[in-house]
Protein backbone atom coordinates (compact mmCIF):
# COMPACT_ATOMS: atom_id res chain seq x y z
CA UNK A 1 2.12 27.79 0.75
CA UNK A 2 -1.36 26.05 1.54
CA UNK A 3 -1.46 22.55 0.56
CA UNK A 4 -3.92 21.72 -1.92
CA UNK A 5 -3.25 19.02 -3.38
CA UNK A 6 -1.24 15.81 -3.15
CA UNK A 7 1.11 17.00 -6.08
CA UNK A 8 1.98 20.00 -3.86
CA UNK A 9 3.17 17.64 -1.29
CA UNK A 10 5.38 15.51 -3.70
CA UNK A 11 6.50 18.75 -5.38
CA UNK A 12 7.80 19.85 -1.63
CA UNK A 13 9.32 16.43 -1.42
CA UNK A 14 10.91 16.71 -4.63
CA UNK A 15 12.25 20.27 -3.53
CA UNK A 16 13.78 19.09 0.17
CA UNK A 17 14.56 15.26 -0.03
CA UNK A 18 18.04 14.01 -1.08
CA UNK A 19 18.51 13.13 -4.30
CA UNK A 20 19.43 9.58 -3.45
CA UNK A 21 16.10 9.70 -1.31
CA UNK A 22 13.96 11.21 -3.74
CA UNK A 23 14.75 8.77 -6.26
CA UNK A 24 14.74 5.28 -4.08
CA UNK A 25 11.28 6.24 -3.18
CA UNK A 26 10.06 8.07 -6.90
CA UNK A 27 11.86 4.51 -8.24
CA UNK A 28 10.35 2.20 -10.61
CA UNK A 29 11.25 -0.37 -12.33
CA UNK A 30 13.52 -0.26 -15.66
CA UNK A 31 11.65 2.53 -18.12
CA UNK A 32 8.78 3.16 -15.65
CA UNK A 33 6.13 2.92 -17.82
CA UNK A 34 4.18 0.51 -15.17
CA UNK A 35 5.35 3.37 -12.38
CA UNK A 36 3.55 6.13 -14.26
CA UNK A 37 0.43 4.11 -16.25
CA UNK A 38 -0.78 3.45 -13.09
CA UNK A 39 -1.24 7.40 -12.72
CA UNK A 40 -2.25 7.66 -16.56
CA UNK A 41 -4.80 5.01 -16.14
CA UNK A 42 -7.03 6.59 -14.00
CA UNK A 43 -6.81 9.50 -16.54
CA UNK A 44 -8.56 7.35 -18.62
CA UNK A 45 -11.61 6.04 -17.06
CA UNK A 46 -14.49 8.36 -17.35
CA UNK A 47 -17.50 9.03 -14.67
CA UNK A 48 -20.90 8.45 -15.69
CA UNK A 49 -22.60 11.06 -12.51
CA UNK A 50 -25.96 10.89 -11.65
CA UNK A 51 -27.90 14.07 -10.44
CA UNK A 52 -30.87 15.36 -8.39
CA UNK A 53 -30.07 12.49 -5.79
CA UNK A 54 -30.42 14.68 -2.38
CA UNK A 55 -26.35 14.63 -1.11
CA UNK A 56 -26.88 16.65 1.87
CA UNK A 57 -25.94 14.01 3.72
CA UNK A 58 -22.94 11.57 2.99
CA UNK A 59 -20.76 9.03 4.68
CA UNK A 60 -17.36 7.59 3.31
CA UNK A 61 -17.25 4.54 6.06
CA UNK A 62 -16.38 1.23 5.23
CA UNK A 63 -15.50 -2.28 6.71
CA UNK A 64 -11.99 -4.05 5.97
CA UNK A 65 -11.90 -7.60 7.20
CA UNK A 66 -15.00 -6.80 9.59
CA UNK A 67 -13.59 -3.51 11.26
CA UNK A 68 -15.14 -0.49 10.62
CA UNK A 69 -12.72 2.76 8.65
CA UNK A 70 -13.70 6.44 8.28
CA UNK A 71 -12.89 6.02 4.75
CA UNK A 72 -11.67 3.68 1.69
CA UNK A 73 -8.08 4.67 1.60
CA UNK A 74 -5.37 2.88 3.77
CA UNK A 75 -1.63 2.98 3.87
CA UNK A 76 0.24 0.81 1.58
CA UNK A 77 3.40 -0.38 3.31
CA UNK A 78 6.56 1.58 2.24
CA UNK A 79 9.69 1.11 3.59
CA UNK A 80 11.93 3.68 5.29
CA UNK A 81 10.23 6.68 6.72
CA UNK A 82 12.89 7.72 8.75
CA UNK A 83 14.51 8.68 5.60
CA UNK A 84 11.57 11.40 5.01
CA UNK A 85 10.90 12.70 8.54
CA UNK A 86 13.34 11.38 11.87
CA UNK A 87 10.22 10.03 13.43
CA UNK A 88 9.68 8.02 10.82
CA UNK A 89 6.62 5.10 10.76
CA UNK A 90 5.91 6.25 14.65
CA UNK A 91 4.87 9.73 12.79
CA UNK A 92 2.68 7.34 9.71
CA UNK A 93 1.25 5.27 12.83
CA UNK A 94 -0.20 8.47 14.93
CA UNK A 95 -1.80 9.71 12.04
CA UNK A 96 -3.43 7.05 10.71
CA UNK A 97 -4.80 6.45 14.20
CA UNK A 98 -5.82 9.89 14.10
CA UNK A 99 -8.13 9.61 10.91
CA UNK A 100 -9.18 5.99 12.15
CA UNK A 101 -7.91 4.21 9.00
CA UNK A 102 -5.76 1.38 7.96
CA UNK A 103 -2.16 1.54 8.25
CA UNK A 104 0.09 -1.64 6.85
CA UNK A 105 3.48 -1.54 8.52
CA UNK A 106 6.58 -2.66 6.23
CA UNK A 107 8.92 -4.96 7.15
CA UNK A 108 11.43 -2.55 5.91
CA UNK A 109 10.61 0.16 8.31
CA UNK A 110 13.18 2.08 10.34
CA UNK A 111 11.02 2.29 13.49
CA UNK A 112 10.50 -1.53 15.56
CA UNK A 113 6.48 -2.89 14.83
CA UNK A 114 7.03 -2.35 19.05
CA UNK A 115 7.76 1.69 18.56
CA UNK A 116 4.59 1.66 15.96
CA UNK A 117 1.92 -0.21 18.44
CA UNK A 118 3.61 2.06 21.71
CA UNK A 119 3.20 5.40 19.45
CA UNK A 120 -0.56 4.61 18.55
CA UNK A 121 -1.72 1.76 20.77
CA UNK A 122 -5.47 2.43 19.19
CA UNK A 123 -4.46 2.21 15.41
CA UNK A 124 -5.74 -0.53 13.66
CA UNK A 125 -3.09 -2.12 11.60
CA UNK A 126 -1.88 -4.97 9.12
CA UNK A 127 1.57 -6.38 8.57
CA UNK A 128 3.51 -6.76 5.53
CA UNK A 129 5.70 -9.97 5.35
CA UNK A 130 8.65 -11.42 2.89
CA UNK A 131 9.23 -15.11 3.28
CA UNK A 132 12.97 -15.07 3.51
CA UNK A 133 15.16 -18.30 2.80
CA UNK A 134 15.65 -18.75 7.07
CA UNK A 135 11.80 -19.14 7.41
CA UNK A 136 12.72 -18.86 11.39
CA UNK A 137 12.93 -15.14 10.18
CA UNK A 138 9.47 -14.88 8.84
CA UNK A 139 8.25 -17.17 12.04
CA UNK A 140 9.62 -15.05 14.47
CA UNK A 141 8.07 -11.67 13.03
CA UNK A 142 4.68 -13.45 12.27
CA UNK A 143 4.36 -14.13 15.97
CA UNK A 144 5.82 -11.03 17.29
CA UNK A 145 3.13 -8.65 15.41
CA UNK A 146 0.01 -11.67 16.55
CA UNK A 147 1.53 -10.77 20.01
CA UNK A 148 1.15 -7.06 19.45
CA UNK A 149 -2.55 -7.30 18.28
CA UNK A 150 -1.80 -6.49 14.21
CA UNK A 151 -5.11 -7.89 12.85
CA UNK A 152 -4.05 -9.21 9.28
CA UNK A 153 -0.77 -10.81 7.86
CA UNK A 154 -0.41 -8.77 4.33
CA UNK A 155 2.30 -11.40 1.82
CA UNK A 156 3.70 -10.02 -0.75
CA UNK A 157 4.26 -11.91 -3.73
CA UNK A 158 6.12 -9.91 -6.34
CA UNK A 159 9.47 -9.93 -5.65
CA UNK A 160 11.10 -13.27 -5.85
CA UNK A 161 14.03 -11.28 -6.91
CA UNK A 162 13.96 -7.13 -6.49
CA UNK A 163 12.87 -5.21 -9.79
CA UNK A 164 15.99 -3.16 -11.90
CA UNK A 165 16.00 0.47 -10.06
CA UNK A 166 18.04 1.64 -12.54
CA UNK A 167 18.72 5.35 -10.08
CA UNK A 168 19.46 2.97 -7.10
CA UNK A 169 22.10 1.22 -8.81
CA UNK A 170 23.65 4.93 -10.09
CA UNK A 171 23.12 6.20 -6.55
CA UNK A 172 24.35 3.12 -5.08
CA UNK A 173 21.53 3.55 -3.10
CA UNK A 174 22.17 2.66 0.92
CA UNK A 175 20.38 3.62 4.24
CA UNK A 176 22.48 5.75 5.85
CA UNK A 177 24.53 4.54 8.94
CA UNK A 178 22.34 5.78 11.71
CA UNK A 179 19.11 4.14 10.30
CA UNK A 180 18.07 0.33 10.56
CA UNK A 181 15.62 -2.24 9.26
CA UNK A 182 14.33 -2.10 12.74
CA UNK A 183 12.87 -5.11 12.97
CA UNK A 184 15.52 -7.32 12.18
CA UNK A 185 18.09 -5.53 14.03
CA UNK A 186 20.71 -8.23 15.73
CA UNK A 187 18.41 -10.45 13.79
CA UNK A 188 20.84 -11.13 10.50
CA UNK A 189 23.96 -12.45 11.32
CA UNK A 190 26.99 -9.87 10.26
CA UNK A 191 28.27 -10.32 7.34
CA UNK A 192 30.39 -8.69 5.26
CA UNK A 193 28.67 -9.92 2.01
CA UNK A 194 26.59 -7.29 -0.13
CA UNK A 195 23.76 -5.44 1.05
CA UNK A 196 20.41 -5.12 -0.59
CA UNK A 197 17.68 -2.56 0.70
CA UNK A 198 19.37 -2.58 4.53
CA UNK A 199 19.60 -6.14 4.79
CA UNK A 200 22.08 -8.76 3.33
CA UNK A 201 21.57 -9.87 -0.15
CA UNK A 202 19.83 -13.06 -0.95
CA UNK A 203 17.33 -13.16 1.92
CA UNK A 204 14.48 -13.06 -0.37
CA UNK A 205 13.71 -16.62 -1.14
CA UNK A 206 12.63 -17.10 -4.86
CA UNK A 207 11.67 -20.30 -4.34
CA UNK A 208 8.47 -19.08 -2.22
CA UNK A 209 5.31 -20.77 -4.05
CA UNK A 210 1.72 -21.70 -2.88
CA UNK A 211 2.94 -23.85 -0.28
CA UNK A 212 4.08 -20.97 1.46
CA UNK A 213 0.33 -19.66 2.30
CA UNK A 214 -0.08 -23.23 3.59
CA UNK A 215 2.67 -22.74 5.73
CA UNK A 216 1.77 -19.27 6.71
CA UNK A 217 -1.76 -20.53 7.96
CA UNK A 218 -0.17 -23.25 9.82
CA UNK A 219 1.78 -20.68 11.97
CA UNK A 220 -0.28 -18.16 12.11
CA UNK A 221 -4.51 -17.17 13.11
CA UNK A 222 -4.22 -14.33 11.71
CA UNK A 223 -6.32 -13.69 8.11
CA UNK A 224 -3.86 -13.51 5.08
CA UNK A 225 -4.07 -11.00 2.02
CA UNK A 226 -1.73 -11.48 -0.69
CA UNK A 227 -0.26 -8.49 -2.31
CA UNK A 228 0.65 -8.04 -5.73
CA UNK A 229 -1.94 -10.08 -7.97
CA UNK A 230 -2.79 -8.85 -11.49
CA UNK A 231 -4.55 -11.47 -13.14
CA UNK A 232 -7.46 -13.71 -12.57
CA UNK A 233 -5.97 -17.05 -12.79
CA UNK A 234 -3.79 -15.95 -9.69
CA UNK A 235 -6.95 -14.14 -8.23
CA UNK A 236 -8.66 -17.69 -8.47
CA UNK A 237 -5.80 -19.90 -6.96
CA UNK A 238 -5.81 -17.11 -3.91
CA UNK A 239 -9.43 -18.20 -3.08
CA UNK A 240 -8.34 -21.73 -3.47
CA UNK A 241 -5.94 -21.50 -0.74
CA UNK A 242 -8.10 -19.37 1.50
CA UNK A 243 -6.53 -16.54 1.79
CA UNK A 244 -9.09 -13.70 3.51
CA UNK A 245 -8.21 -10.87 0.60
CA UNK A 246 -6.16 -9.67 -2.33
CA UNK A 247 -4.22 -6.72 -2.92
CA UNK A 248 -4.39 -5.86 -6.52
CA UNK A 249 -0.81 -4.66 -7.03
CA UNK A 250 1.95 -3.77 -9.35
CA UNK A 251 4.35 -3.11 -6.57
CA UNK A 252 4.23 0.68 -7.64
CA UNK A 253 5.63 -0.32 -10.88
CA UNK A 254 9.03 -1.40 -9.35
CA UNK A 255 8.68 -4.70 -10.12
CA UNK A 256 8.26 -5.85 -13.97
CA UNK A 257 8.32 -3.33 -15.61
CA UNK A 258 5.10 -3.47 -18.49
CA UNK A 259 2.50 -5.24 -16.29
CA UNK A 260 -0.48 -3.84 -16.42
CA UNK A 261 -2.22 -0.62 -14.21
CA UNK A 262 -3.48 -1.97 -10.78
CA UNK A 263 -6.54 -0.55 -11.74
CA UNK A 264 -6.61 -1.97 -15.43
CA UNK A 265 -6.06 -4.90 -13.81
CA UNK A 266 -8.67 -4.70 -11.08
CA UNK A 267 -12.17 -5.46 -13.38
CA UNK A 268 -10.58 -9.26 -14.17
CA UNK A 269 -9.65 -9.52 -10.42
CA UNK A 270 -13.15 -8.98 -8.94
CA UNK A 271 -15.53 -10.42 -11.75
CA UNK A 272 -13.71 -14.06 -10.71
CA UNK A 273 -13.54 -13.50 -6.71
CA UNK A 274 -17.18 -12.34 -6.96
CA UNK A 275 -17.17 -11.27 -2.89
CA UNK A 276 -15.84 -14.68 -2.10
CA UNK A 277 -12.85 -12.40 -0.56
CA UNK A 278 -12.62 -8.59 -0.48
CA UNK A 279 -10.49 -7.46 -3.09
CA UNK A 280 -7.96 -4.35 -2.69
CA UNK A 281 -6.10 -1.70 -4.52
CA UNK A 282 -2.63 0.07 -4.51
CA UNK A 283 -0.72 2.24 -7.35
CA UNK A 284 -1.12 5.38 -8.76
CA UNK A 285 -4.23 6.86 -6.44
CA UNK A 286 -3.58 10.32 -6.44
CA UNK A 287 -6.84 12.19 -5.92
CA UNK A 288 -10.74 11.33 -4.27
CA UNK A 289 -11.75 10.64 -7.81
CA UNK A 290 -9.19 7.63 -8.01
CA UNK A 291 -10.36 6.47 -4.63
CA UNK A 292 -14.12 6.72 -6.48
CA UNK A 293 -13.31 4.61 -9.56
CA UNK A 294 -11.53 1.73 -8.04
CA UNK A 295 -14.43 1.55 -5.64
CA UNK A 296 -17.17 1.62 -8.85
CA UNK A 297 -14.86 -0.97 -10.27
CA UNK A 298 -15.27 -3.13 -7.21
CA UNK A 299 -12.38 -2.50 -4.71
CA UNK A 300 -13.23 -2.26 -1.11
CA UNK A 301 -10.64 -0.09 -0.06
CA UNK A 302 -7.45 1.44 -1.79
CA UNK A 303 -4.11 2.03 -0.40
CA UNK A 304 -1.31 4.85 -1.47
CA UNK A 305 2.22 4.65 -0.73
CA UNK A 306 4.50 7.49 -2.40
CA UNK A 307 1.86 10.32 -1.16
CA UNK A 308 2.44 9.13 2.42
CA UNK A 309 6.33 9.70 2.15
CA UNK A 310 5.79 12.93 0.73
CA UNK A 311 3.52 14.22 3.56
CA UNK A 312 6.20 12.94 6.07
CA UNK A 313 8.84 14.89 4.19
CA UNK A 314 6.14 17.82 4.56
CA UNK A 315 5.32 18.18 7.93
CA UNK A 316 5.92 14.45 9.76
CA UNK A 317 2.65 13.03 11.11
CA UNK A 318 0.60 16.42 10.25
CA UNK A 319 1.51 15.79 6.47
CA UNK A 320 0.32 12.97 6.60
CA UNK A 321 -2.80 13.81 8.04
CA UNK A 322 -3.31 16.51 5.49
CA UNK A 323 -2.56 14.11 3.06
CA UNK A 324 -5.41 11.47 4.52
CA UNK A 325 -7.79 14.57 5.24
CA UNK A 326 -7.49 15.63 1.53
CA UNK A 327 -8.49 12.54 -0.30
CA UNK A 328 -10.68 12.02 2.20
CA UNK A 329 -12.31 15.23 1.40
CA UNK A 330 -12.12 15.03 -2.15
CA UNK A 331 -13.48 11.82 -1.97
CA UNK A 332 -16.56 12.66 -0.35
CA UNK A 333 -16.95 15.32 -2.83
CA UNK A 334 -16.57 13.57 -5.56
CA UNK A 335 -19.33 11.22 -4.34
CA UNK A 336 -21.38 13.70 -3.84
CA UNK A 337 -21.31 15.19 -7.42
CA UNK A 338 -21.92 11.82 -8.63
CA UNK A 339 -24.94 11.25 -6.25
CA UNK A 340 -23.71 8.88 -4.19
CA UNK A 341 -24.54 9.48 -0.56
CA UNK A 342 -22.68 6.51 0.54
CA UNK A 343 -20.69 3.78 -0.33
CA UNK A 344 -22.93 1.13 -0.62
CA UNK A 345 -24.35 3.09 -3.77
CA UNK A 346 -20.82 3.33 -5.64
CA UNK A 347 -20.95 0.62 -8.37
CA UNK A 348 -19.83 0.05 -11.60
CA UNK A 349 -22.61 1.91 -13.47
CA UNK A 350 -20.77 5.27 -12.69
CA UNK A 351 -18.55 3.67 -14.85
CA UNK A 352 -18.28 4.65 -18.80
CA UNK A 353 -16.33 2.79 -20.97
CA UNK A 354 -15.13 4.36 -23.68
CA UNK A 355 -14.16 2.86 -26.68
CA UNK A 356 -10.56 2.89 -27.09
């Protein structure tokens, strides 16, 4: 069956994953109603196109952080893509490389950041980072990916303590034997203790605060974005610390549960940076329209997360090239029919809205 869309690749998914693998990835947090607004939001912003523009021509590049992408949508970091396709994040890595976008690397991935920079030594990529309670931990991985040539240190901020998945706890969700948090492999010492997500429970430090960009930018050159900030008072004390970008982020609604939509949250978030930092999306993009109207509502560049686990789970690295190619494509097209010829003329004009 040709792939059309990117529901046709998470109805595959659905299909030929695990149970216990569709549902730690489909997971959110308690009733999912953050999970699934931030679908339903976009379903509720309406376009405003303009016509008669001349779109023969049209170009979707952009710059993150100075370096030039084919087009606004990166990859968010999810964990585990061994558990969709055995070649896991080396598979994510090549094809990102291959469509010359941005690909963040989790910390909870099942191939080494080593394997990911050997597979595509060209790919331009960010890390994602947990401050854990042994801050050596953190240290050690911070310097390992500045020694690989990642170009950006992505923090995430939203889990102090990890959301209620209420199907992980039925599954008693666990990566199987043969797979690994590659990265921290001989890293943890053995213990017998409970296990949380592949690595021992408690790591996560709740205690992480402010302080902790201070100390980030005292060990490291590399620019910071923090990931997961909804609100503008947060969005304000980011710039304060100077951090080089935000991630507007609900944590694909695994988190707390009845937080807003990234992209409901998004308008707040830029009108108080105003381009003092770049400002960035994940959650719920699902088509080239999405990718359109957090880019009118003033996000650089978007990233997706579930759709790249279901192209894996397609094809490996070709499904997630398909994937890339088709929001790429509908992207441009949906430019296009709303006369913009590039993205320099996407603002928040194309924007109606409605009266609710």
């Amino acid at each position: 069956m040709a792939m059309v869309c990117l529901t046709d690749f998470e109805e595959y998914a659905k299909e030929h994953l695990s149970k216990s693998t569709w549902d730690y990835y489909a997971a959110g947090a308690d009733e999912c109603c953050t999970r699934d607004d931030n679908i339903l939001a976009y379903k509720r912003i309406r376009l405003r196109p303009r016509i008669l523009r001349d779109v023969s021509m049209s170009d979707t590049r952009t710059t993150v952080q100075g370096t030039e992408i084919s087009f606004p949508v990166g990859i968010a970091p999810t964990a585990f893509h061994c558990l969709a396709w055995h070649e896991g994040e080396v598979a994510t890595a090549r094809a990102t490389e291959a469509l010359n976008t941005c690909y963040i690397t989790s910390t909870y991935s099942t191939c080494s950041v080593e394997e990911i920079v050997a597979a595509a030594p060209n790919g331009y990529r960010w890390f994602q980072l947990y401050v854990y309670r042994d801050r050596k931990l953190s240290e050690q991985i911070v310097h390992r990916v500045e020694t690989l040539g990642y170009k950006a240190l992505v923090l995430t901020v939203d889990v102090p303590y990890t959301g209620k998945r209420r199907n992980d706890i039925r599954n008693q969700f666990k990566l199987p034997p043969h797979l690994k948090v590659k990265n921290f492999e001989a890293l943890f010492q053995e213990t017998e203790g409970p296990e949380e997500y592949g690595i021992p429970a408690d790591s996560l430090d709740p205690s992480i605060s402010w302080k902790d960009v201070y100390w980030l930018q005292s060990i490291s050159r590399l620019p910071i974005i923090i990931k997961g900030i909804l609100t503008k008072e947060d969005a304000e004390l980011a710039v304060e610390h100077g951090v080089q970008g935000i991630i507007v982020s609900n944590h694909g609604g695994r988190q707390l549960d009845g937080g807003p939509a990234s992209i409901d949250a998004l308008s707040e978030i830029v009108d108080t940076v105003q381009g003092r930092i770049e400002v960035y999306l994940d959650g719920g993009i699902r088509t080239g329209s999405d990718v359109l109207k957090s880019l009118a509502l003033g996000a650089k560049c978007v990233f997706i997360g579930r759709p790249v686990v279901w192209g894996l789970a397609h094809k490996g690295e070709e499904g997630v090239r398909e994937v890339l190619q088709i929001l790429n494509d509908e992207f441009r097209l949906s430019m296009a029919l709303s006369g913009c010829r590039n993205v320099a003329e996407i603002n928040r004009n194309l924007i109606q809205f409605s009266k609710l």
